[in-house]
C-alpha atoms as a PDB file:
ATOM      1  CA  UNK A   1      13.422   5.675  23.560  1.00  0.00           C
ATOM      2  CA  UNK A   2      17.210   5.028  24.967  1.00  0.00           C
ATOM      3  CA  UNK A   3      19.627   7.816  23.822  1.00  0.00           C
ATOM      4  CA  UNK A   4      21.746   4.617  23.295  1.00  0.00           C
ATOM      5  CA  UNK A   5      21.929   3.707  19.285  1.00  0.00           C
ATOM      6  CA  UNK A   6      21.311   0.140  18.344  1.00  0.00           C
ATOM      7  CA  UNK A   7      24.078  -2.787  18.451  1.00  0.00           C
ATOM      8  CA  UNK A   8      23.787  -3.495  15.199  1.00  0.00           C
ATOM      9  CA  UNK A   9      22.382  -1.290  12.222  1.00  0.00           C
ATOM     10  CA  UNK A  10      22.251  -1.595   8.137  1.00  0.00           C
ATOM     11  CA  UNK A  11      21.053   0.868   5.744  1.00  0.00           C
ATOM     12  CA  UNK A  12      20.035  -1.879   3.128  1.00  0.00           C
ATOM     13  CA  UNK A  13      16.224  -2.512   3.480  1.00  0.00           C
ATOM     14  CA  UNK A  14      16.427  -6.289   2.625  1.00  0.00           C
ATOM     15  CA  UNK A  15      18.523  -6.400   5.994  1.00  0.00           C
ATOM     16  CA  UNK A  16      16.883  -7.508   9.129  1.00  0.00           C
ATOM     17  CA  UNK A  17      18.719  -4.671  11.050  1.00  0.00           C
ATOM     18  CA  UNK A  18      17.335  -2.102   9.291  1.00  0.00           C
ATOM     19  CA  UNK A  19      15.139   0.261  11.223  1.00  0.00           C
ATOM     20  CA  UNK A  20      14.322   3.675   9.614  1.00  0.00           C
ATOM     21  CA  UNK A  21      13.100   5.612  12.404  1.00  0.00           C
ATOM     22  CA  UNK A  22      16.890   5.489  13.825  1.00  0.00           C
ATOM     23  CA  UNK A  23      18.355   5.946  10.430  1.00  0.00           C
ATOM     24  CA  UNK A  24      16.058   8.881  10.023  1.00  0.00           C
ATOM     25  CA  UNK A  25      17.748  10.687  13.570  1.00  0.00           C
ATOM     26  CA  UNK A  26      21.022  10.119  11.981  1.00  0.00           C
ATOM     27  CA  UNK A  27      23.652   7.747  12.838  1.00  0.00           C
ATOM     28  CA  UNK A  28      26.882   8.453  13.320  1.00  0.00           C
ATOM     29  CA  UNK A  29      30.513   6.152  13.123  1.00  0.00           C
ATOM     30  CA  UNK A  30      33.361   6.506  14.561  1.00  0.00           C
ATOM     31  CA  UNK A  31      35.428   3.223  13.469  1.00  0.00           C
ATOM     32  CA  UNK A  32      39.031   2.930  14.900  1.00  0.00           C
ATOM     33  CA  UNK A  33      39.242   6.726  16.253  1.00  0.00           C
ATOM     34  CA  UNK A  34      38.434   8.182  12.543  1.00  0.00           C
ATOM     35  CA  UNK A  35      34.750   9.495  11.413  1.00  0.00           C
ATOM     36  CA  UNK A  36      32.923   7.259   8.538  1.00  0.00           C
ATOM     37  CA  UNK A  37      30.748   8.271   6.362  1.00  0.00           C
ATOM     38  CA  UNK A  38      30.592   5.155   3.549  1.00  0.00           C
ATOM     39  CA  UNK A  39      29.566   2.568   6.426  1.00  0.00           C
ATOM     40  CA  UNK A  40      26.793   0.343   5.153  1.00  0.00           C
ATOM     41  CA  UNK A  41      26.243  -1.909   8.160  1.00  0.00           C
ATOM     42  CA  UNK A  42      27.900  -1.979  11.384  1.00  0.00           C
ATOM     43  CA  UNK A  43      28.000  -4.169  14.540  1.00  0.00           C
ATOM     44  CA  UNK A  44      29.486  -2.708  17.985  1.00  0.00           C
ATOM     45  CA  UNK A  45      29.344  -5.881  19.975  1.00  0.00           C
ATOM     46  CA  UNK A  46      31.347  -8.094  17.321  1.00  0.00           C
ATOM     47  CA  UNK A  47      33.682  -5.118  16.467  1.00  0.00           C
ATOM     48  CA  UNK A  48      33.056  -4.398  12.483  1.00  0.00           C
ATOM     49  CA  UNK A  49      31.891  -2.415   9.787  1.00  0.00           C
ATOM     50  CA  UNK A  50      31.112  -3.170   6.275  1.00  0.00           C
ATOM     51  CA  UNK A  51      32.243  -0.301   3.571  1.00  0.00           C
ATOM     52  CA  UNK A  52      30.785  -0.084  -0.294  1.00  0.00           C
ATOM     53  CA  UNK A  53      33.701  -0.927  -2.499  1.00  0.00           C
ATOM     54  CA  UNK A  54      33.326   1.931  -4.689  1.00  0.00           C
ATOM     55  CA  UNK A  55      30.618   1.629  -7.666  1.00  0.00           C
ATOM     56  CA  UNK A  56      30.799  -2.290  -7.527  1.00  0.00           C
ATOM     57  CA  UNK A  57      27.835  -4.408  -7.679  1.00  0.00           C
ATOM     58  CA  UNK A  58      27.326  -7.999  -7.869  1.00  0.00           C
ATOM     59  CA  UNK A  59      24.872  -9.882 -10.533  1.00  0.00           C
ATOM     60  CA  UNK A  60      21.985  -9.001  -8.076  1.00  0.00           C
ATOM     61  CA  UNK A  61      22.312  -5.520  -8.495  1.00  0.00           C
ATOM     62  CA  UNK A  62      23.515  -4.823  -4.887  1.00  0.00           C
ATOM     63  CA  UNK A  63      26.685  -3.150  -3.692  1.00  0.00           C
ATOM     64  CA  UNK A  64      29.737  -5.078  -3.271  1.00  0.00           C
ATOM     65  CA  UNK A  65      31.073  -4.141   0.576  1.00  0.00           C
ATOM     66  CA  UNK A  66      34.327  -5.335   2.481  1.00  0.00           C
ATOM     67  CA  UNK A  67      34.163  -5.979   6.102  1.00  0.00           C
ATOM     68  CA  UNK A  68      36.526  -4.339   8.503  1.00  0.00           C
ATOM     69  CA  UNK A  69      37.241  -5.100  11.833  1.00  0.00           C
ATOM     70  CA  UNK A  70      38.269  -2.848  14.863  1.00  0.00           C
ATOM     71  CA  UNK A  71      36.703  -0.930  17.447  1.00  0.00           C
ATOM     72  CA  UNK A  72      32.954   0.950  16.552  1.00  0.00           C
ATOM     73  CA  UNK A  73      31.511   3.522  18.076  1.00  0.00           C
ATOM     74  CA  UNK A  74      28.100   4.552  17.080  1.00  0.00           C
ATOM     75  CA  UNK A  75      26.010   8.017  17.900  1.00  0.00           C
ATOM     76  CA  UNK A  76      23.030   9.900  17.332  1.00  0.00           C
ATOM     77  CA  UNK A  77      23.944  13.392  15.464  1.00  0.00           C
ATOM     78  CA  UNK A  78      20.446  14.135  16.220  1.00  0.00           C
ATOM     79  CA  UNK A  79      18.024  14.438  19.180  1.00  0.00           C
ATOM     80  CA  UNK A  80      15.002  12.572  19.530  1.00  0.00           C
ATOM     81  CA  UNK A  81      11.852  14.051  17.902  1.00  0.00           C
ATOM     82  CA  UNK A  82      10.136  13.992  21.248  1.00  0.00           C
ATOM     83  CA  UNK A  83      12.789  15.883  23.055  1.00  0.00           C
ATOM     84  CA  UNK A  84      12.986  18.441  20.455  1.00  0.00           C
ATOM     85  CA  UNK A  85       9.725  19.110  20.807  1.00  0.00           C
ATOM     86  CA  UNK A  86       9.647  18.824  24.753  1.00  0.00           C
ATOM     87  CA  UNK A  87      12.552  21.984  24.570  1.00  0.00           C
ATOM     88  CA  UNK A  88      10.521  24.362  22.472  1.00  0.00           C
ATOM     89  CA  UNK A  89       7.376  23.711  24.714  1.00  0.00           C
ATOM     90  CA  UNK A  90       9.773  24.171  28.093  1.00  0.00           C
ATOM     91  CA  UNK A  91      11.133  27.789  26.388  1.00  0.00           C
ATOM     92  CA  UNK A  92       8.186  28.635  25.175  1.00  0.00           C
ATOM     93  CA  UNK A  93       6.039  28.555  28.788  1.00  0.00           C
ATOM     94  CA  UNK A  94       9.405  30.646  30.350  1.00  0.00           C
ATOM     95  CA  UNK A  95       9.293  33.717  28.283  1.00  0.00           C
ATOM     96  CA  UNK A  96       5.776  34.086  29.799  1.00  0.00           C
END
């Protein structure tokens, strides 16, 4: 697995770019130099994100969002499950 997070990422399960395994290491934004937290769906390459606008949902029952453009950057907060567990095994054999 790349330590690089995807291009293009959506919490919303009915969206093709959803992938839970990356949503599950925790994503993070960084959209125009200032940390977001309400970001639905971004896309680095194309330079956007799309926000919730507040409680707002349309007749479908889904959340109305806004897209804004500028620069993204996107991050892992965690490590990979497979390094974490690579670390503990690496300490583990040096206390020996």
């Amino acid at each position: 697995m790349t330590d690089t997070p995807p291009d293009r990422l959506s919490i919303n399960p009915r969206s093709p770019f959803f992938d839970q395994p990356t949503l599950e290491r925790g994503i993070g934004i960084r959209f125009k130099g200032a940390e977001r937290t309400d970001v639905e769906e971004y896309s680095i390459s194309e330079g956007w994100v799309r926000v919730g606008l507040g409680k707002k949902v349309d007749r479908k029952g889904q959340p109305l969002t806004i897209k804004l453009a500028g620069p993204v950057e996107a991050y892992f907060q965690n490590p990979p499950a497979d390094a974490v567990d690579g670390d503990d095994a690496a300490e583990g054999g040096s206390d020996d």
